[in-house]
N, C-alpha and C. Protein backbone atom coordinates (compact mmCIF):
# COMPACT_ATOMS: atom_id res chain seq x y z
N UNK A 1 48.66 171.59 -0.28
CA UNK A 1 49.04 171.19 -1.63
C UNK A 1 50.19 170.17 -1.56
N UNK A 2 50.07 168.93 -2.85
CA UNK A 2 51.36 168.07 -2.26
C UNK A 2 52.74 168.84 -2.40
N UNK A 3 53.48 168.40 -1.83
CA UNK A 3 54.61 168.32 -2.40
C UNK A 3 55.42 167.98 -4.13
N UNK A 4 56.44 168.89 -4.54
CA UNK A 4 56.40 169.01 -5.94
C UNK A 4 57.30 167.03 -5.56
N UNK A 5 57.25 166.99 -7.14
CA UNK A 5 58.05 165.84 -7.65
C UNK A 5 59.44 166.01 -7.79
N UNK A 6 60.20 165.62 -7.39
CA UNK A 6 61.87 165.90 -7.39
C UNK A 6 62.93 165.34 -8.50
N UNK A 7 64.26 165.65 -8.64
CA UNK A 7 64.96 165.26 -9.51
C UNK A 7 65.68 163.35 -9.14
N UNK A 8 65.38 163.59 -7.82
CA UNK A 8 65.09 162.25 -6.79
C UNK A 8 64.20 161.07 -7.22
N UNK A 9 63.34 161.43 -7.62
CA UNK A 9 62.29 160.59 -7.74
C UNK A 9 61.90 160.43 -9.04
N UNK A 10 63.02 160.99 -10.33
CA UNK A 10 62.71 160.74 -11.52
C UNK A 10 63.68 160.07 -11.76
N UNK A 11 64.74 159.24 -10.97
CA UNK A 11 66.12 158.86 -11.58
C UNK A 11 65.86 158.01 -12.25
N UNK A 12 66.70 158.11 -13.59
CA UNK A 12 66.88 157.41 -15.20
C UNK A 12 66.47 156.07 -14.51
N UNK A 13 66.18 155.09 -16.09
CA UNK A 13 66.59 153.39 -15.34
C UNK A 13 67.56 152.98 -14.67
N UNK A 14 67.24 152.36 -14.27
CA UNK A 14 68.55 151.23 -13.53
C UNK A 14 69.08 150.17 -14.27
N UNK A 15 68.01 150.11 -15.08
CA UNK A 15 68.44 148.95 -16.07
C UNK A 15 69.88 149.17 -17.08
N UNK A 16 69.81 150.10 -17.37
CA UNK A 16 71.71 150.17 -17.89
C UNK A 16 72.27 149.88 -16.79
N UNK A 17 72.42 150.23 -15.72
CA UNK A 17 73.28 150.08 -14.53
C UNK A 17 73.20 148.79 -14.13
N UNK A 18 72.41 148.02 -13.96
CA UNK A 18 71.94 146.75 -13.69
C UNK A 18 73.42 145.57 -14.07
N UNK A 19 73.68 144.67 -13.24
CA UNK A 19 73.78 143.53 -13.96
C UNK A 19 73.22 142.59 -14.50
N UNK A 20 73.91 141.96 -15.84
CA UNK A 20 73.25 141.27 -16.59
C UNK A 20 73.27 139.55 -16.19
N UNK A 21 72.40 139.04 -15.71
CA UNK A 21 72.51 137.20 -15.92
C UNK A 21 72.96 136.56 -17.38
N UNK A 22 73.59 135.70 -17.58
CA UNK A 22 73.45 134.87 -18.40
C UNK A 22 73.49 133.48 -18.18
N UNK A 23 72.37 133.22 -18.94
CA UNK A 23 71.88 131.62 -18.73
C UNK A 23 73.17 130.74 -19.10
N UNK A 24 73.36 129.74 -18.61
CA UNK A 24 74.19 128.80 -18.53
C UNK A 24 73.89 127.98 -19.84
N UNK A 25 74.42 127.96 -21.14
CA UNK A 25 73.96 127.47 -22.10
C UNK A 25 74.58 125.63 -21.37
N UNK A 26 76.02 125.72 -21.48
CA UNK A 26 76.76 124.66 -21.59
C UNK A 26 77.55 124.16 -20.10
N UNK A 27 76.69 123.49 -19.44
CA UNK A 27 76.90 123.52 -17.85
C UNK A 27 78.40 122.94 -17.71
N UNK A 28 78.71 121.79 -18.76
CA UNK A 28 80.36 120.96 -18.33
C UNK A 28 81.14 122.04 -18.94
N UNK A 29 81.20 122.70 -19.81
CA UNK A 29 82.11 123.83 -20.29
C UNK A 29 82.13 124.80 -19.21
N UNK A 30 80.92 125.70 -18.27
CA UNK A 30 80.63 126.02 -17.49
C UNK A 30 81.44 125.89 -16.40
N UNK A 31 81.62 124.07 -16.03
CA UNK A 31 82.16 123.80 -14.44
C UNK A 31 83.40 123.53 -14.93
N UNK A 32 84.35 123.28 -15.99
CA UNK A 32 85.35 123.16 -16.33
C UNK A 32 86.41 124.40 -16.08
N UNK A 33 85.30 125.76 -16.58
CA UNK A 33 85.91 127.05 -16.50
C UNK A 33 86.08 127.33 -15.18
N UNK A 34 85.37 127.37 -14.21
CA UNK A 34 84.91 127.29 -13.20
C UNK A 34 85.54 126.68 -12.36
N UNK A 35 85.63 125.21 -12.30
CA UNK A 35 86.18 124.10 -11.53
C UNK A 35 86.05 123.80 -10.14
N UNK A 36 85.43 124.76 -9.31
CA UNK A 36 84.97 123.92 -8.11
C UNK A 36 83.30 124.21 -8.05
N UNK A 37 82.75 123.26 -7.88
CA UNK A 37 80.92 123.96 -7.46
C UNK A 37 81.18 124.86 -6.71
N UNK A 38 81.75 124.71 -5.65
CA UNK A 38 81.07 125.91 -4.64
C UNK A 38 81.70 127.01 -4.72
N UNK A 39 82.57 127.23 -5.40
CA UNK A 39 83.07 129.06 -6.06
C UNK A 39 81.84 129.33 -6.86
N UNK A 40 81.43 128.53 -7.74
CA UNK A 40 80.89 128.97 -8.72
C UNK A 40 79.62 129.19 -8.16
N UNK A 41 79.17 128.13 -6.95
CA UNK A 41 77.54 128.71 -6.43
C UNK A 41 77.54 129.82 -5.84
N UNK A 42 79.16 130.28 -5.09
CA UNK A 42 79.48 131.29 -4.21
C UNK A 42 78.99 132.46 -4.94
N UNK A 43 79.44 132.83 -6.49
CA UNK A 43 79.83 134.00 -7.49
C UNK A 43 78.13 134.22 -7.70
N UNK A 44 77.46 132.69 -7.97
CA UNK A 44 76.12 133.13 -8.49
C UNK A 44 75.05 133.81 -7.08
N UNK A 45 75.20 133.60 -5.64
CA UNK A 45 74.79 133.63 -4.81
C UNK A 45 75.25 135.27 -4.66
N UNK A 46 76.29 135.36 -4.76
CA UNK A 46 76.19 136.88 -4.39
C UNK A 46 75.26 137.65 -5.51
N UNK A 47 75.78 137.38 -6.65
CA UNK A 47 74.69 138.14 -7.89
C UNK A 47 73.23 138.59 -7.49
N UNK A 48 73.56 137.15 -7.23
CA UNK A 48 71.76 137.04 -6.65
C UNK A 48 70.78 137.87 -5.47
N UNK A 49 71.90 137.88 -4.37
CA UNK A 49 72.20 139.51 -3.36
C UNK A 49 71.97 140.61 -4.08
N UNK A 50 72.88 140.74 -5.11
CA UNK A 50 72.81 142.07 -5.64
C UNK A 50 70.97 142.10 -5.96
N UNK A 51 70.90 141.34 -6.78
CA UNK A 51 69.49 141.20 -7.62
C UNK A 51 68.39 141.35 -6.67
N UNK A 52 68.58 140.88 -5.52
CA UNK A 52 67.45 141.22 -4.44
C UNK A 52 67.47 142.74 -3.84
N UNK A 53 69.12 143.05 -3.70
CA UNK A 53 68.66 144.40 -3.01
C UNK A 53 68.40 145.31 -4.47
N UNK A 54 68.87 145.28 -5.50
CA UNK A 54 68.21 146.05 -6.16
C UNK A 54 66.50 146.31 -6.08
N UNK A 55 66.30 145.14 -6.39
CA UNK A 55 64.85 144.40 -6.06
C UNK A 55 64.13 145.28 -5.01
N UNK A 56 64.78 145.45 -3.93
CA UNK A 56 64.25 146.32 -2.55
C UNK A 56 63.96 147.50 -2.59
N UNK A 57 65.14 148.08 -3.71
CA UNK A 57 65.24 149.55 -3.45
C UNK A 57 63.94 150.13 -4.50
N UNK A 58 63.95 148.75 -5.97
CA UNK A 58 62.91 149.51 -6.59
C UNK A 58 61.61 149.53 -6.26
N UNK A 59 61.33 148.54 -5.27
CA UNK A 59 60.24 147.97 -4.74
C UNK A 59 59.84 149.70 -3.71
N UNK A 60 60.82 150.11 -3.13
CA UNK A 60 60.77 151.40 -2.46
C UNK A 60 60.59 152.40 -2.93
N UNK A 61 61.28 152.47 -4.33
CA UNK A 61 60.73 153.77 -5.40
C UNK A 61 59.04 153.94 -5.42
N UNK A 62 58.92 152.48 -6.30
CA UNK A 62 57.42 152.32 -6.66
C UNK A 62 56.32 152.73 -5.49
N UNK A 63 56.62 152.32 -4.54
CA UNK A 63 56.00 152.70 -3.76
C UNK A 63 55.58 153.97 -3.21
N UNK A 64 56.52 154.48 -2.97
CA UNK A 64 56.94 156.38 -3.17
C UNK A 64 56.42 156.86 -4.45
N UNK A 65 56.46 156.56 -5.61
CA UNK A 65 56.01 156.93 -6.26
C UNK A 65 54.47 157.06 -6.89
N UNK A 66 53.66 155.98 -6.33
CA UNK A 66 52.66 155.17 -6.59
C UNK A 66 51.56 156.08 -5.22
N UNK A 67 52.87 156.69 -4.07
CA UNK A 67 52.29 157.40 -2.95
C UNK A 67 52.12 159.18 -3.35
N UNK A 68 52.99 159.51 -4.24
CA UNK A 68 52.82 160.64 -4.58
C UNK A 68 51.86 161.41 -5.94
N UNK A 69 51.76 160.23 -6.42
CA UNK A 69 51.14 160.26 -8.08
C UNK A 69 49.60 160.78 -7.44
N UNK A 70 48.67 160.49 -6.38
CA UNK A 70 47.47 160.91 -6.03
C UNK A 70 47.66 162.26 -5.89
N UNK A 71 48.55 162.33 -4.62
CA UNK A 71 48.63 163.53 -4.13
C UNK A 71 48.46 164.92 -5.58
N UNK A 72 49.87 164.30 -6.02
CA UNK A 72 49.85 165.44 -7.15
C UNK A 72 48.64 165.68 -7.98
N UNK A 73 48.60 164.72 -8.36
CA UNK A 73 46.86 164.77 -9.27
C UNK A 73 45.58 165.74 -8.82
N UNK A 74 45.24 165.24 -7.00
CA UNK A 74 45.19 166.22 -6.70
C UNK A 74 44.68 167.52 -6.57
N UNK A 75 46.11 167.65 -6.12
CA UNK A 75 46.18 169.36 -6.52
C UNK A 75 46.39 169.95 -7.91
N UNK A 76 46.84 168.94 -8.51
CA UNK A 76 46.01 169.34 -9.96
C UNK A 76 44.86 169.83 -10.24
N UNK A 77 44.09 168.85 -9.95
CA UNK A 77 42.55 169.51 -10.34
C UNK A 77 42.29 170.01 -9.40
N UNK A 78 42.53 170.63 -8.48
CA UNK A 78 42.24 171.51 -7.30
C UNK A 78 42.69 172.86 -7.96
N UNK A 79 43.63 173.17 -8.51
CA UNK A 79 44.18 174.11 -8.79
C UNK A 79 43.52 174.28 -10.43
N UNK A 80 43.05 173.38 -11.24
CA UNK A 80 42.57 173.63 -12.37
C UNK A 80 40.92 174.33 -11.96
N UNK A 81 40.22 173.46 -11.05
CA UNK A 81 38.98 174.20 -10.46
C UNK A 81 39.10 175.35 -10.29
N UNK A 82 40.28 176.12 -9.33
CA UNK A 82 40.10 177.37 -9.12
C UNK A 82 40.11 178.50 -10.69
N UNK A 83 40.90 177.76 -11.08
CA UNK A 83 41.39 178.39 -12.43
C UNK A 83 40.12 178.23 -13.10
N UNK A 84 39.32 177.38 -13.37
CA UNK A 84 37.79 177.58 -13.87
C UNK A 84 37.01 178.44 -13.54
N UNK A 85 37.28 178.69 -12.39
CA UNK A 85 36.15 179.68 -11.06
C UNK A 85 36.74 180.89 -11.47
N UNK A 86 38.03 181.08 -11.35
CA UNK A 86 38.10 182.33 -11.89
C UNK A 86 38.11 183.02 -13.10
N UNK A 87 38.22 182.44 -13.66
CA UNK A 87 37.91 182.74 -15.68
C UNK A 87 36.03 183.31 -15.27
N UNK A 88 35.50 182.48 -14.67
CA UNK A 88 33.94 183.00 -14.46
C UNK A 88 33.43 184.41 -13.71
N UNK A 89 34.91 184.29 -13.03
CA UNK A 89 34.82 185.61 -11.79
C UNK A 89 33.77 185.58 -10.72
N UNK A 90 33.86 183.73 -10.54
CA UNK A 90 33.25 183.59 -9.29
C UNK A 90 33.86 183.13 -8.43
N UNK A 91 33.53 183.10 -6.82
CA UNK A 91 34.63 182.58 -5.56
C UNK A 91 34.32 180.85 -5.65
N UNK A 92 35.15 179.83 -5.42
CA UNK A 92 35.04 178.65 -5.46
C UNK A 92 34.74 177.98 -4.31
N UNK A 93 33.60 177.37 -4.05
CA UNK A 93 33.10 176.85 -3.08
C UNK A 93 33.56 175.66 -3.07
N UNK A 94 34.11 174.79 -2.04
CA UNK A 94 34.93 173.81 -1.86
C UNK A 94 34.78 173.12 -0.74
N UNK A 95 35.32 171.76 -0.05
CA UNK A 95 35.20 171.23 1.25
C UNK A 95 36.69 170.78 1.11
N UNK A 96 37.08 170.96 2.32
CA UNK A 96 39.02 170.55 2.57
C UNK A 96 38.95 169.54 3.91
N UNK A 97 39.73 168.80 4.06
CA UNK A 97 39.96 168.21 5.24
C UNK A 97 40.64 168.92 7.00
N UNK A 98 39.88 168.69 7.49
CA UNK A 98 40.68 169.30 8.78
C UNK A 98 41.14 168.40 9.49
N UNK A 99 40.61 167.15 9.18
CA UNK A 99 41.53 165.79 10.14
C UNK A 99 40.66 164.94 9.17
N UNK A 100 41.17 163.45 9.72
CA UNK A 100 40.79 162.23 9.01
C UNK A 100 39.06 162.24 9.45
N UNK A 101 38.08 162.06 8.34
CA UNK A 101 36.46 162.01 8.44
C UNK A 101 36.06 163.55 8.80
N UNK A 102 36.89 164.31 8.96
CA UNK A 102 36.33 165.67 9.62
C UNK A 102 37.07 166.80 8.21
N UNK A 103 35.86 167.25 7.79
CA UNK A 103 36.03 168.41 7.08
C UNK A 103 34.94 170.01 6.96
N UNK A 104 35.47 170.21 6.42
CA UNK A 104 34.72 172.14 6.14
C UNK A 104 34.47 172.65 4.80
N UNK A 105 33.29 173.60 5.00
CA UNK A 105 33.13 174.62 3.36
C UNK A 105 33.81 175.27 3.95
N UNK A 106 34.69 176.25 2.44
CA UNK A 106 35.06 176.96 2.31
C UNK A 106 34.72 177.58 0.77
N UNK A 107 34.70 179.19 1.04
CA UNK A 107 34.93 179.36 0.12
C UNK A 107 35.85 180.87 -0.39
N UNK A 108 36.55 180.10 -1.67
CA UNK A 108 38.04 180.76 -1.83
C UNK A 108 37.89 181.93 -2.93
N UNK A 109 38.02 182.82 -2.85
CA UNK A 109 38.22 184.50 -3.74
C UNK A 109 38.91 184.19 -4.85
N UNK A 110 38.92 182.75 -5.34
CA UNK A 110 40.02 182.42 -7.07
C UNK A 110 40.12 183.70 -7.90
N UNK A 111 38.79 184.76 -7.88
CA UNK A 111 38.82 185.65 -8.87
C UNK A 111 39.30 186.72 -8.22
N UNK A 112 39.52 186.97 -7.25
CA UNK A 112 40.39 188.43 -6.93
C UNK A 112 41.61 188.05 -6.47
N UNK A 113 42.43 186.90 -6.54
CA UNK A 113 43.82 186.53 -6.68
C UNK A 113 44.26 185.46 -7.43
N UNK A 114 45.43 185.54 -8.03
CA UNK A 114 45.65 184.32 -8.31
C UNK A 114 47.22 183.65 -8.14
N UNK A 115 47.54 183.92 -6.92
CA UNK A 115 48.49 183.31 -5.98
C UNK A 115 48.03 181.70 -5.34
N UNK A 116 48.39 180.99 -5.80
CA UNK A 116 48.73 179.62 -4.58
C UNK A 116 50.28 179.24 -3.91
N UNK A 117 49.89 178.25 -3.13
CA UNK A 117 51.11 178.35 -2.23
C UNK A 117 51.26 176.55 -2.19
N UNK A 118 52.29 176.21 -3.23
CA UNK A 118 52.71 174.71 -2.99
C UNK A 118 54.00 174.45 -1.60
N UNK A 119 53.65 173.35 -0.94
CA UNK A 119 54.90 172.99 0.21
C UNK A 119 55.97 172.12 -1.09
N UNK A 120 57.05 172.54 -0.87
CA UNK A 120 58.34 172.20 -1.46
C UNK A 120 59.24 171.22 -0.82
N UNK A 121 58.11 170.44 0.77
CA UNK A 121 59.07 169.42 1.41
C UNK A 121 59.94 170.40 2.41
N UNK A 122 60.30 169.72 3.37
CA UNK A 122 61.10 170.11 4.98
C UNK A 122 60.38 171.24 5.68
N UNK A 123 58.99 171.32 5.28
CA UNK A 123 58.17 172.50 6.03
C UNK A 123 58.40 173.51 5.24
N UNK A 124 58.62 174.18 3.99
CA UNK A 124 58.80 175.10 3.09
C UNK A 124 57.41 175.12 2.30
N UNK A 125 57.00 175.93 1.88
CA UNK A 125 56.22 176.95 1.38
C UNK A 125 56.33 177.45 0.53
N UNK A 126 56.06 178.04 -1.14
CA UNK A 126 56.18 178.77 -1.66
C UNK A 126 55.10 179.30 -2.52
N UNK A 127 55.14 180.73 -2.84
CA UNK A 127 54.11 181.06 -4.01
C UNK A 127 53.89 181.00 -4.48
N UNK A 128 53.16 180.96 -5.61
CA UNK A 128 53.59 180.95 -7.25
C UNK A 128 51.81 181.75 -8.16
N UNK A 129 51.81 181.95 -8.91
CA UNK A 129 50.79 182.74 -9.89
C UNK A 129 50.33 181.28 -9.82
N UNK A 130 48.83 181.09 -10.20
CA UNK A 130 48.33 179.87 -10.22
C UNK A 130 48.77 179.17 -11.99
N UNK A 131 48.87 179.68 -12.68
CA UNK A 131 49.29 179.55 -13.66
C UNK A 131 50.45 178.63 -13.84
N UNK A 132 51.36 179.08 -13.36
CA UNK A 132 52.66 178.44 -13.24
C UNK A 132 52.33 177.43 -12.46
N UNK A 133 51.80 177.66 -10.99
CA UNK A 133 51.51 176.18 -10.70
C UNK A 133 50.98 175.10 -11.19
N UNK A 134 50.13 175.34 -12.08
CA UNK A 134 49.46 174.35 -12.61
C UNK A 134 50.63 173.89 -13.79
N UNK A 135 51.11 174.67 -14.77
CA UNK A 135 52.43 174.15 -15.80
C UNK A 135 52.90 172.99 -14.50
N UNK A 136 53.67 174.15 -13.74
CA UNK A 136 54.52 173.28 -12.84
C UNK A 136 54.03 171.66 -12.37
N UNK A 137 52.93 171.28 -12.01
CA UNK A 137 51.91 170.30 -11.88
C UNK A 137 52.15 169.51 -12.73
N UNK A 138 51.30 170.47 -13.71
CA UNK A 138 51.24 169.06 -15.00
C UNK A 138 52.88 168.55 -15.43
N UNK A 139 53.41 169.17 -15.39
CA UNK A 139 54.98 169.01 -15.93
C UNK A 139 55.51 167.46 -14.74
N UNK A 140 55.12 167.77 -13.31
CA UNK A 140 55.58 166.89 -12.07
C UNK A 140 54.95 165.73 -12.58
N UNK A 141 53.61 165.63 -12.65
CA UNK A 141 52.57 164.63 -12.82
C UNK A 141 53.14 163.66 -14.09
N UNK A 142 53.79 164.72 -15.31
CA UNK A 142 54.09 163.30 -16.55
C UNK A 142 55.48 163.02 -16.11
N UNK A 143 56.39 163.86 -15.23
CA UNK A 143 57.70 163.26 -14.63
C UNK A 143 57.06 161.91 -13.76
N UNK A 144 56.09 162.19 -13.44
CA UNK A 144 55.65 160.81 -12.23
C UNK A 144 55.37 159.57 -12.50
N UNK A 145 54.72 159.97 -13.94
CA UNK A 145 53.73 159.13 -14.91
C UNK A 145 55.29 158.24 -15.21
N UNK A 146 56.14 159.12 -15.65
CA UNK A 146 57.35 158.25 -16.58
C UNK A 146 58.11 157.38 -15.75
N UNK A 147 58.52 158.41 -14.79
CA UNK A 147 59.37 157.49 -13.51
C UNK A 147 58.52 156.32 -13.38
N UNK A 148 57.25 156.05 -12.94
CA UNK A 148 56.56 154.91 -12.53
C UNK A 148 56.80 153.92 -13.16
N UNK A 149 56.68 153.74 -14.96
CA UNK A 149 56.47 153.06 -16.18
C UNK A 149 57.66 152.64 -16.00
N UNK A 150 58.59 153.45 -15.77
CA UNK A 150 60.23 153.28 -16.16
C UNK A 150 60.42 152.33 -14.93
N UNK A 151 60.04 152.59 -13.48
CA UNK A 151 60.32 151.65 -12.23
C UNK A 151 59.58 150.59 -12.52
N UNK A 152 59.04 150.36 -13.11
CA UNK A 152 57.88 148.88 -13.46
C UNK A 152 58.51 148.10 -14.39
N UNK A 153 59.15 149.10 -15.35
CA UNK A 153 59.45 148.04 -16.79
C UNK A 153 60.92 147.62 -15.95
N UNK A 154 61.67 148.33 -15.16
CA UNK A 154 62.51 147.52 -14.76
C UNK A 154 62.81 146.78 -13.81
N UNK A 155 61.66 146.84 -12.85
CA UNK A 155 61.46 145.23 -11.91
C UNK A 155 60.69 144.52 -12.90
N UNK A 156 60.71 144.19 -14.08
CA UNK A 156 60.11 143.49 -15.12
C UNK A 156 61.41 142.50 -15.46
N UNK A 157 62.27 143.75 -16.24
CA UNK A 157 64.09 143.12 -16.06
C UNK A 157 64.77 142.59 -15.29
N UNK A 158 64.55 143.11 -14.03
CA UNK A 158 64.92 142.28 -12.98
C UNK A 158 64.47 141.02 -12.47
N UNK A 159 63.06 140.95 -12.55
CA UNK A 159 62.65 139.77 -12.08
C UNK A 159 62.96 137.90 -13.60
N UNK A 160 63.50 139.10 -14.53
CA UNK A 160 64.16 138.02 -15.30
C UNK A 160 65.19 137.67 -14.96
N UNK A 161 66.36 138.39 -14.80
CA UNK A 161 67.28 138.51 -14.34
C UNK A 161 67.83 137.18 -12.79
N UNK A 162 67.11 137.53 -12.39
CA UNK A 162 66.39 136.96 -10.43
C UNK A 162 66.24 135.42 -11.24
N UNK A 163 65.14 134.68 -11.91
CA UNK A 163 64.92 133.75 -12.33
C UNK A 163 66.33 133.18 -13.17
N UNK A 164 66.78 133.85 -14.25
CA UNK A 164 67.76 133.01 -14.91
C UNK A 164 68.86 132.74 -13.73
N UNK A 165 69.29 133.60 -12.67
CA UNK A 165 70.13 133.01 -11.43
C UNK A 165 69.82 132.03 -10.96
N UNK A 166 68.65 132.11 -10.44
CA UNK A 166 68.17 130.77 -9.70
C UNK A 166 68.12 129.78 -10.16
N UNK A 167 68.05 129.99 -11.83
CA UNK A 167 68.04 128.52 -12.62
C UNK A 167 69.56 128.33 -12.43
N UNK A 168 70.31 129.03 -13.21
CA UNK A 168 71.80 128.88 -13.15
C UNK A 168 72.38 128.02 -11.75
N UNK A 169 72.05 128.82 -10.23
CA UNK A 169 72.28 127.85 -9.28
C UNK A 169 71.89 126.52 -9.06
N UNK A 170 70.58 126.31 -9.47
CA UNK A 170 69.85 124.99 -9.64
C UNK A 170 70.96 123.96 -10.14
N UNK A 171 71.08 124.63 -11.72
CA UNK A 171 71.64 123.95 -12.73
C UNK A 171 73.45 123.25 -11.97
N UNK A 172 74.11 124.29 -11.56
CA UNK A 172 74.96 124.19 -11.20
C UNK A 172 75.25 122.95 -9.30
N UNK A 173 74.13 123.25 -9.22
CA UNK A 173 73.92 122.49 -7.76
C UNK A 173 73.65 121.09 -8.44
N UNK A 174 72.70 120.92 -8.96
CA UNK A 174 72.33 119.38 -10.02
C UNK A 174 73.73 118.75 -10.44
N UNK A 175 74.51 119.44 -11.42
CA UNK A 175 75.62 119.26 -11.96
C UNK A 175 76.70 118.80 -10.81
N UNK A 176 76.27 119.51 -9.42
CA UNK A 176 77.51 118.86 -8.42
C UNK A 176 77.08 117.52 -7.66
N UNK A 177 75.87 117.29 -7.82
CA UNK A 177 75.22 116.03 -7.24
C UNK A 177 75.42 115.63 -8.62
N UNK A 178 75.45 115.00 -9.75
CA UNK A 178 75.55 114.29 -10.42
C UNK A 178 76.85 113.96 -10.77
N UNK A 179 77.54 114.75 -10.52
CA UNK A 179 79.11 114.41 -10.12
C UNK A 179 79.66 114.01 -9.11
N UNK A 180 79.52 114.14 -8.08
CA UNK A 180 79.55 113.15 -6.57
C UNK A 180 78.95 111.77 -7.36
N UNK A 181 77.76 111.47 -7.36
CA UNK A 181 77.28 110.43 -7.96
C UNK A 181 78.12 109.68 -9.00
N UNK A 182 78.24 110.27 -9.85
CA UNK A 182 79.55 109.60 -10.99
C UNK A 182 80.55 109.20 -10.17
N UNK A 183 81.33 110.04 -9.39
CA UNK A 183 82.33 109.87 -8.81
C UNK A 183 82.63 108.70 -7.20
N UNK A 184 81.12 108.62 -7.04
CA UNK A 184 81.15 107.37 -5.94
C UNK A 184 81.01 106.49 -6.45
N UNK A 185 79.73 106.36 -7.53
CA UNK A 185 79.91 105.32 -8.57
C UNK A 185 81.15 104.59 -9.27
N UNK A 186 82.17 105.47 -9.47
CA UNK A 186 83.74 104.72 -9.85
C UNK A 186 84.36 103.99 -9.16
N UNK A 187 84.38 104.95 -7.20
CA UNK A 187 85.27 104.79 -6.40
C UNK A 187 84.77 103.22 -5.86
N UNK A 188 83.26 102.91 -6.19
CA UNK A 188 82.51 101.74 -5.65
C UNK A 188 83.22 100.52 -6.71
N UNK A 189 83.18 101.19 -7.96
CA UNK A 189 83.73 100.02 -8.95
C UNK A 189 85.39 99.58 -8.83
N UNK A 190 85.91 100.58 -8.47
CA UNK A 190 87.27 100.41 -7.85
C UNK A 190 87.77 99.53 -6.97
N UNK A 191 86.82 99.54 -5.94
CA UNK A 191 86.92 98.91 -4.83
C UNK A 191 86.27 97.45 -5.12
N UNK A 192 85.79 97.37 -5.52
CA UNK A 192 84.99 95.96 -6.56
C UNK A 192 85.84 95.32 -7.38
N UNK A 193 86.72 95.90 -7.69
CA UNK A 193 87.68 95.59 -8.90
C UNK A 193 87.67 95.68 -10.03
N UNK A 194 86.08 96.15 -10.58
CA UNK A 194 85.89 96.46 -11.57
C UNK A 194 86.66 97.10 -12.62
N UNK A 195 86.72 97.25 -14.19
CA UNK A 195 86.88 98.41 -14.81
C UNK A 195 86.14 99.38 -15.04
N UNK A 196 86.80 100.41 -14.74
CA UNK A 196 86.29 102.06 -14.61
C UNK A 196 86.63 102.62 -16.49
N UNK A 197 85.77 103.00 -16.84
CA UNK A 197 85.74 103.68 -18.14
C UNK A 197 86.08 105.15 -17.29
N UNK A 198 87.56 105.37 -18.73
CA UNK A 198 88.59 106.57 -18.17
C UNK A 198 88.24 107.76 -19.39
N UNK A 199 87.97 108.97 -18.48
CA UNK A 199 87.21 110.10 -19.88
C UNK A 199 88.35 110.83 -20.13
């Protein structure tokens, strides 16, 4: 039987916890506050760290989660079958795996017990009335269902998040090449003798 669903594997969003991007409305107000490019690419570059390893870890949930959602299911209806079989007060004839491509009939006494035995993780074992297991089940299964939705909608947030940075650095990298540019452009008219228009 799988393993139950944990208080681990339902943690709230991240998205409150998250940091927030904000788009760079006004880039010269921006580099004014700011005042050197490369602090300011420095500040957005780490963000952007953050935004990836978040990125990693939910990418690791989903996955875990996306790995356990079968399992449980499952023994869901594994455990709802027996529970059919025995309401009839007949033994449930079944095939289980004994290795990968290799399996067996069996068949299980659902109606003269109704004990199953879920693993609880680290090699643990426990009993339970089939009854409760199955509550217990269905209860894991919509914790699984939610966690999933909830890990999806917020690499949804994130991957906005991820984009408005990258624009922001863009923006801010552009803004320092077009200022070098302005600024050789003067130093050329200078040296020319030109007049330099003073901002």
């Amino acid at each position: 039987m799988a393993a139950p669903f944990t208080a681990e594997d339902a943690e709230a969003s991240t998205k409150e916890a998250m940091p927030t991007a904000v788009f760079i409305e006004d880039i010269e107000a921006y580099m004014k506050k700011e005042g050197d490019p490369g602090t300011a690419l420095d500040k957005l570059q780490k963000l952007y760290q953050v935004f990836k390893f978040i990125e990693q870890r939910l990418t690791q949930k989903k996955n875990k989660l996306k790995m356990k959602k079968p399992e449980i299911e499952k023994t869901y209806a594994a455990l709802c079958a027996m529970e059919e079989q025995a309401k009839k007060g007949e033994p449930l004839v079944m095939h289980y795996e004994l290795a990968q491509s290799v399996s067996a009939k069996a068949i299980v006494n659902v109606h003269e017990s109704d004990k199953v035995c879920l693993w609880l993780g680290a090699n643990v074992m426990l009993e339970y009335p089939r009854a409760e297991a199955i509550a217990l089940l269905a209860q894991q299964l919509a914790d699984c269902k939610k966690a999933l939705a909830t890990t999806i909608d917020d690499m949804g947030f994130l991957r906005d998040q991820i984009t408005t940075t990258e624009v922001n650095m863009a923006r801010v990298f552009n803004w320092d090449v077009k200022d070098r540019r302005i600024k050789k452009e003067k130093e050329e008219k200078i040296a020319r003798g030109e007049a330099v228009d003073v901002e």
